[in-house]
Protein backbone atom coordinates (compact mmCIF):
# COMPACT_ATOMS: atom_id res chain seq x y z
CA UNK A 1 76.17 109.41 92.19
CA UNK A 2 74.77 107.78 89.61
CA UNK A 3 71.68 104.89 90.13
CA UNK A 4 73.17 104.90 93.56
CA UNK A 5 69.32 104.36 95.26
CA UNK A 6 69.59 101.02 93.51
CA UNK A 7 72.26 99.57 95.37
CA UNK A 8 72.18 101.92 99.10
CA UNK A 9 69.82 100.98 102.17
CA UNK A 10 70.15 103.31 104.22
CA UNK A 11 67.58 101.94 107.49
CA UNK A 12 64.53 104.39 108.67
CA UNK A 13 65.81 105.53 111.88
CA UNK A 14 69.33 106.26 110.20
CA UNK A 15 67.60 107.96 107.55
CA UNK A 16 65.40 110.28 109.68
CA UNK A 17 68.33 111.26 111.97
CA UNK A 18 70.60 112.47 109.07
CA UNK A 19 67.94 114.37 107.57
CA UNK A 20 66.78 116.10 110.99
CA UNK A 21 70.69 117.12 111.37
CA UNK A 22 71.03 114.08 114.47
CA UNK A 23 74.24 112.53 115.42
CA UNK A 24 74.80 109.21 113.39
CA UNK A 25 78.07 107.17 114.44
CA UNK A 26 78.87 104.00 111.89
CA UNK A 27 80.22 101.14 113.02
CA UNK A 28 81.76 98.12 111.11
CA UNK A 29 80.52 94.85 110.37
CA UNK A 30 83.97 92.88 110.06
CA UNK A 31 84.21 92.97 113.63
CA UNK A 32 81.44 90.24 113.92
CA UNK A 33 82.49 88.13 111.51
CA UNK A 34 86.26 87.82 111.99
CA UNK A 35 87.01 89.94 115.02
CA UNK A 36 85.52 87.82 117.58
CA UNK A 37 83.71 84.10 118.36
CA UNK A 38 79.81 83.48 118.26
CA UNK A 39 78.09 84.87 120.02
CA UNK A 40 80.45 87.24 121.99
CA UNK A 41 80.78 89.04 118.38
CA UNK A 42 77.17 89.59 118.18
CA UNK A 43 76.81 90.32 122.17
CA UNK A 44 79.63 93.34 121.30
CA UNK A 45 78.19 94.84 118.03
CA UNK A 46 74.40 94.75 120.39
CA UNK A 47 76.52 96.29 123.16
CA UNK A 48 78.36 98.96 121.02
CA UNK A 49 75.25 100.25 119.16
CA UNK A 50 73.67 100.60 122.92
CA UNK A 51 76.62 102.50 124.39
CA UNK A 52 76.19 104.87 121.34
CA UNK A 53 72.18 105.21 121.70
CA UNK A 54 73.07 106.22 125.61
CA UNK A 55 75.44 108.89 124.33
CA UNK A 56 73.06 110.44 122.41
CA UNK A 57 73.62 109.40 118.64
CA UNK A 58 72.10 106.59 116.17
CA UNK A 59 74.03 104.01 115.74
CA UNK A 60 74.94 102.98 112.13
CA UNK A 61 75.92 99.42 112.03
CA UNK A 62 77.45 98.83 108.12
CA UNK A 63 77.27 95.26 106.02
CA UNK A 64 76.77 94.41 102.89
CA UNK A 65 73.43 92.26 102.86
CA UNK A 66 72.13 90.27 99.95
CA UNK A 67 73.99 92.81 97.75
CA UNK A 68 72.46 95.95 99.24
CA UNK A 69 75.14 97.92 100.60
CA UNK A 70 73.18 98.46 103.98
CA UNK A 71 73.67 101.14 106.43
CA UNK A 72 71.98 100.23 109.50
CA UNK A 73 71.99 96.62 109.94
CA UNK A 74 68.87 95.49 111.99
CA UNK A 75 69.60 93.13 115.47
CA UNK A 76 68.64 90.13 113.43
CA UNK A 77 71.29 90.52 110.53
CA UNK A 78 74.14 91.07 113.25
CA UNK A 79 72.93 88.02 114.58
CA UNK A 80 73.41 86.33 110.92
CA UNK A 81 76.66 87.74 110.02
CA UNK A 82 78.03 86.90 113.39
CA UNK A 83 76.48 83.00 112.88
CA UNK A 84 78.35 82.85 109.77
CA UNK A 85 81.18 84.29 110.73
CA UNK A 86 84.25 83.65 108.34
CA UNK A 87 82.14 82.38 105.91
CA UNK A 88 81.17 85.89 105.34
CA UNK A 89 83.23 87.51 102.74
CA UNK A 90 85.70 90.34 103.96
CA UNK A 91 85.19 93.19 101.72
CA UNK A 92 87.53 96.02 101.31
CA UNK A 93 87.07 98.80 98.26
CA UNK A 94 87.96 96.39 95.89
CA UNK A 95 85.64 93.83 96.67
CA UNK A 96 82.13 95.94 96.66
CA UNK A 97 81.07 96.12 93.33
CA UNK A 98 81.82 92.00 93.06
CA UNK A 99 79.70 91.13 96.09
CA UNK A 100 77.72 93.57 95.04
CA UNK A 101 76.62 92.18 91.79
CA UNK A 102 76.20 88.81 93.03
CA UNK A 103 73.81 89.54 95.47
CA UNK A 104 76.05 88.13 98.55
CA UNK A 105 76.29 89.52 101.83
CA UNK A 106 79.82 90.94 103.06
CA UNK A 107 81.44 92.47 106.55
CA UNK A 108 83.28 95.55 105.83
CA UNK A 109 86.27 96.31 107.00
CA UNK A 110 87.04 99.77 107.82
CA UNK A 111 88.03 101.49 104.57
CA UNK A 112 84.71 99.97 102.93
CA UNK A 113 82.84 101.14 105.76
CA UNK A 114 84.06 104.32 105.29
CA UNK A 115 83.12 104.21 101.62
CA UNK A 116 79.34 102.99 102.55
CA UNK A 117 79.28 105.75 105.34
CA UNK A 118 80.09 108.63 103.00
CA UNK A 119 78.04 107.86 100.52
CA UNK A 120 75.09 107.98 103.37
CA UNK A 121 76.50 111.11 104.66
CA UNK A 122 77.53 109.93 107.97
CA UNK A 123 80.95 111.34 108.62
CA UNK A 124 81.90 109.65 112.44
CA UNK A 125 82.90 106.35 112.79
CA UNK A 126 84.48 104.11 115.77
CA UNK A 127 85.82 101.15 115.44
CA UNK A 128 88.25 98.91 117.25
CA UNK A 129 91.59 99.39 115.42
CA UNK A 130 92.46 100.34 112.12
CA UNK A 131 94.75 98.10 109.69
CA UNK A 132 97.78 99.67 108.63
CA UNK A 133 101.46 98.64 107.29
CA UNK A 134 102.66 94.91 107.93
CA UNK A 135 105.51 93.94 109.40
CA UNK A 136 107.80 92.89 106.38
CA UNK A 137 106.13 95.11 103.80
CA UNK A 138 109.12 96.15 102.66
CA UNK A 139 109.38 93.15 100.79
CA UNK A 140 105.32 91.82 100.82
CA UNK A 141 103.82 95.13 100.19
CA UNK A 142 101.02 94.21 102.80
CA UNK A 143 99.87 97.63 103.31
CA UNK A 144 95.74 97.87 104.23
CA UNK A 145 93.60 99.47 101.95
CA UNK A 146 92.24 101.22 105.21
CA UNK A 147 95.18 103.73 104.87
CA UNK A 148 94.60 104.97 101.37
CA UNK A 149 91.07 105.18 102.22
CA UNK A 150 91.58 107.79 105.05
CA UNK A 151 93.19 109.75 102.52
CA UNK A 152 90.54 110.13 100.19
CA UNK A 153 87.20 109.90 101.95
CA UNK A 154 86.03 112.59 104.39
CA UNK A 155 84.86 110.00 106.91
CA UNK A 156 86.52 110.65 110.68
CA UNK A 157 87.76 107.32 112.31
CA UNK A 158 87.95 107.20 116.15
CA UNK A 159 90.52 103.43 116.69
CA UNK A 160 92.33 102.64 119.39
CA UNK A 161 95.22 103.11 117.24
CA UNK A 162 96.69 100.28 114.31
CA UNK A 163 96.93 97.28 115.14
CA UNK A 164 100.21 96.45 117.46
CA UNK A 165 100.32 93.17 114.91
CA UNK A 166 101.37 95.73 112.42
CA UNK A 167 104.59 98.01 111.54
CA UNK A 168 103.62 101.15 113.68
CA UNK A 169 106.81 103.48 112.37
CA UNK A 170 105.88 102.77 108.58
CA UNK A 171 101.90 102.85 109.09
CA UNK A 172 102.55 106.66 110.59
CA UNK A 173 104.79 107.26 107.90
CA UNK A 174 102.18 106.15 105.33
CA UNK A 175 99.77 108.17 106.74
CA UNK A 176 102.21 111.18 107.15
CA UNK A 177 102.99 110.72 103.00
CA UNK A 178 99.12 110.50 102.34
CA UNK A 179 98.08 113.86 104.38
CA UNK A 180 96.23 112.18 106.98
CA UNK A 181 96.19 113.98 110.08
CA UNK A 182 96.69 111.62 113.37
CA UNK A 183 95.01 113.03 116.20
CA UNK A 184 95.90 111.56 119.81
CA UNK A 185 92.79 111.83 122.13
CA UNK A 186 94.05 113.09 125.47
CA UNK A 187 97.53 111.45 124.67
CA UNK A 188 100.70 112.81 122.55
CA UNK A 189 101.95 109.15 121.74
CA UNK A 190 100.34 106.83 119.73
CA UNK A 191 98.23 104.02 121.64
CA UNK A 192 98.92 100.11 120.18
CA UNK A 193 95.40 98.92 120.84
CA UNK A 194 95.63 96.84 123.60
CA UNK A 195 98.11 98.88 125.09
CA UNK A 196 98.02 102.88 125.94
CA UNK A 197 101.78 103.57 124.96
CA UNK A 198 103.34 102.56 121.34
CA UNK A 199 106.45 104.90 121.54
CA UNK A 200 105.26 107.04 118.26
CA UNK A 201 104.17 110.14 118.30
CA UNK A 202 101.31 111.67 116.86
CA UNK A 203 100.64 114.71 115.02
CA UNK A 204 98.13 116.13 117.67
CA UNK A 205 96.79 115.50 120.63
CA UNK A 206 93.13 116.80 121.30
CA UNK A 207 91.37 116.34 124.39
CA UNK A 208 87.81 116.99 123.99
CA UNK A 209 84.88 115.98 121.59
CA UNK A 210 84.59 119.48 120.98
CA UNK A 211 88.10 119.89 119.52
CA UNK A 212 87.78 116.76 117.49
CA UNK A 213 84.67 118.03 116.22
CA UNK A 214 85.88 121.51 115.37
CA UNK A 215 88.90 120.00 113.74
CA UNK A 216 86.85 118.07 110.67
CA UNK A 217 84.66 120.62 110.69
CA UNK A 218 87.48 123.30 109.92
CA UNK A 219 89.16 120.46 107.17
CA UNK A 220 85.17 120.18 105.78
CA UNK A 221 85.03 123.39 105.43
CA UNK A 222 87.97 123.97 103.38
CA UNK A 223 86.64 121.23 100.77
CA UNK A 224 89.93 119.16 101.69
CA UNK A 225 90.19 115.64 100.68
CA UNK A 226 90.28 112.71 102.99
CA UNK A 227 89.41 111.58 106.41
CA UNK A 228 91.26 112.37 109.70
CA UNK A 229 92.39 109.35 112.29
CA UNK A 230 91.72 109.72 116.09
CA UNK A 231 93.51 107.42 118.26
CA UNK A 232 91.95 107.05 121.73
CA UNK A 233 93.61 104.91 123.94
CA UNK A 234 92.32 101.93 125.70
CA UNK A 235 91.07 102.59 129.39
CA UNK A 236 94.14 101.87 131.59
CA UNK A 237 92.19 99.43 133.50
CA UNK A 238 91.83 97.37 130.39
CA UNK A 239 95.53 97.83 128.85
CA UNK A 240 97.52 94.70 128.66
CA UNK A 241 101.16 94.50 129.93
CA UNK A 242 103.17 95.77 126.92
CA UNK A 243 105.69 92.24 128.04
CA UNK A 244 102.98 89.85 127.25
CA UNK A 245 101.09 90.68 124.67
CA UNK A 246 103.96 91.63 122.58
CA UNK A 247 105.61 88.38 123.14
CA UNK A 248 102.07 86.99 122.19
CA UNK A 249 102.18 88.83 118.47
CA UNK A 250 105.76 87.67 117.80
CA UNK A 251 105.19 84.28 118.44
CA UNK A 252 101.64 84.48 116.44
CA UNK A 253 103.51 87.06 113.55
CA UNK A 254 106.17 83.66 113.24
CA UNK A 255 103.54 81.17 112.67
CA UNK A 256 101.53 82.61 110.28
CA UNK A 257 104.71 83.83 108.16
CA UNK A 258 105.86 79.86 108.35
CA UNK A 259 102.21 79.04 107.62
CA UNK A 260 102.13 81.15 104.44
CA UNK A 261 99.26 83.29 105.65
CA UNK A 262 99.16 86.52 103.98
CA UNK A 263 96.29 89.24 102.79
CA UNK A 264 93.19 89.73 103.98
CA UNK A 265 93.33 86.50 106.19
CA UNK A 266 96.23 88.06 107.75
CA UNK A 267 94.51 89.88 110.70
CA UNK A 268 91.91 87.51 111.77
CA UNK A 269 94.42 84.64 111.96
CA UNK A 270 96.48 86.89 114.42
CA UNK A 271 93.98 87.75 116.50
CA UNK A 272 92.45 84.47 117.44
CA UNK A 273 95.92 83.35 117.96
CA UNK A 274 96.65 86.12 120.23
CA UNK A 275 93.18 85.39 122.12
CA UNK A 276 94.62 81.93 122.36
CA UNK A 277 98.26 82.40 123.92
CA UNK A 278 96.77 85.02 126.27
CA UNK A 279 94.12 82.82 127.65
CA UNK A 280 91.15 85.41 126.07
CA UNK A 281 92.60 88.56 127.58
CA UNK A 282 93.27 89.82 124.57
CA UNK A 283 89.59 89.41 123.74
CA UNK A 284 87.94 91.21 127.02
CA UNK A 285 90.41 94.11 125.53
CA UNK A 286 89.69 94.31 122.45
CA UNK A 287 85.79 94.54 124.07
CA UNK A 288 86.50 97.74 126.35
CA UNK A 289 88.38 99.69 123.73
CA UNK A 290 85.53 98.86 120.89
CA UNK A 291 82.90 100.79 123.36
CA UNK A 292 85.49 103.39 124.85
CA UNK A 293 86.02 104.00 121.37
CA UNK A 294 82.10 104.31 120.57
CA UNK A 295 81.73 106.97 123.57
CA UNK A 296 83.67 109.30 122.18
CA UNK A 297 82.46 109.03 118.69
CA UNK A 298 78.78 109.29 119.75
CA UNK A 299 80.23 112.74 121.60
CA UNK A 300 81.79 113.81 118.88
CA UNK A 301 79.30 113.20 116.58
CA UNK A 302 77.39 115.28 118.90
CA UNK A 303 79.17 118.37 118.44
CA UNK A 304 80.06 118.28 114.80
CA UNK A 305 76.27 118.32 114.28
CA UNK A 306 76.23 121.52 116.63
CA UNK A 307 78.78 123.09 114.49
CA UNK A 308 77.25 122.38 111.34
CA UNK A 309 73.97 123.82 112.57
CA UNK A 310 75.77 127.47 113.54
């Protein structure tokens, strides 16, 4: 790519573990500026990066920061995106080369995290949940650029599936149309994020880092385009009663339709209004299945590095 080395950071330690063939696992930055409050965000994205040291791999925490498109974030820049919080700009694909030109800093969200990760050559990623189709798309069109992303960049992302705020029937049908491969992790249906059940299928279910692993290696190999989703669920300990928290998105899905909300403001308005009508146990969720989520990533990571070394 060309002039890339103008615009890509990629941090020391990141650097020397790609280049000595060492697990790397990214991690987004939109989590700690509108997925959670100050500091609890930053607390998390510390937490997550430590989870995935233990397991064995670098962690490779993803921002945009004063228009270098940064991959590793230091402890000190978490700390500054999660001060700012919403005041950081969301960017998605379409928003890189902007805030990149300008010089600002940016979260990404998971498709441009993807985007940064590839073009680093990290290919595992965790992350809480992915975005997906909204409810009422068939006449919005709200559909996250996440989706088209997993079918065009060879990044793997290990969610706790989409989003149950979202249309889970048309986001699997999206994917399905797009040739994205959804891989259940120990589980044949489709986990909703803060619950273990959805009532969708997926495509697969795998049950070890190994098979994960072998699985992108194998689609790698055969120079095939796009990414491949792994949906682990949330511990069971952690999952919410499906009664409750779906009553909880309804009633927040209602408000922000009568409030006009729509876009990219969509998600983080529905999650701190699901935080707030279920007293912050949807937050202490969301926690758990972020570093369940980074476990098996770091794992798999693990083993694709293995595999590429035979």
């Amino acid at each position: 790519m060309k002039n890339l080395e103008k615009y890509l950071v990629v941090s020391p330690e990141v650097k020397a573990a790609l280049e000595a063939g060492k697990p790397v696992v990214a991690l987004e930055s939109t989590i700690i500026s509108h997925g959670m409050p100050y500091p609890k965000n930053v607390e998390t994205a510390l937490e997550v990066e430590k989870i995935v040291r233990e397991c064995g791999a670098v962690p490779a925490t993803i921002a945009i920061i004063g228009g270098k498109l940064t991959v590793g974030i230091t402890p000190e820049e978490i700390d500054h995106l999660g001060k700012k919080g919403l005041a950081v700009t969301k960017v998605s694909r379409r928003d890189i080369p902007v805030v990149c030109a300008k010089g600002e800093d940016g979260a990404t969200t998971v498709a441009a995290t993807m985007i940064l990760a590839d073009m680093a050559g990290v290919k595992i990623f965790a992350t809480g949940g992915i975005g997906g189709v909204h409810r009422g798309a068939e006449t919005t069109m709200d559909i996250s650029a996440d989706l088209e992303e997993l079918a065009h960049t060879p990044v793997m992302v290990i969610c706790a599936g989409a989003k149950s705020i979202l249309d889970l029937g048309l986001t699997l049908e999206y994917l399905e149309t797009h040739g994205v491969t959804v891989i259940g992790s120990g589980t044949k249906e489709l986990p909703a994020f803060y619950t273990r059940r959805s009532g969708f299928g997926v495509d697969y279910e795998l049950d070890t880092p190994q098979e994960l692993a072998k699985a992108f290696h194998v689609k790698q190999e055969l120079g095939m385009e796009g990414g491949m989703l792994v949906t682990n669920p949330i511990p069971e300990e952690y999952s919410m009663d499906p009664d409750v928290i779906n009553k909880a998105i309804d009633e927040a899905v209602e408000e922000a339709k009568a409030k006009g909300i729509h876009g990219k403001e969509t998600t983080p308005f529905l999650l701190a209004k699901i935080k707030d009508l279920t007293g912050g146990d949807s937050l202490d969720s969301n926690i758990q299945l972020v570093y369940n989520n980074a476990k098996l990533a770091a794992k798999t990571a693990a083993e694709l590095c293995k595999l590429a070394k035979a």
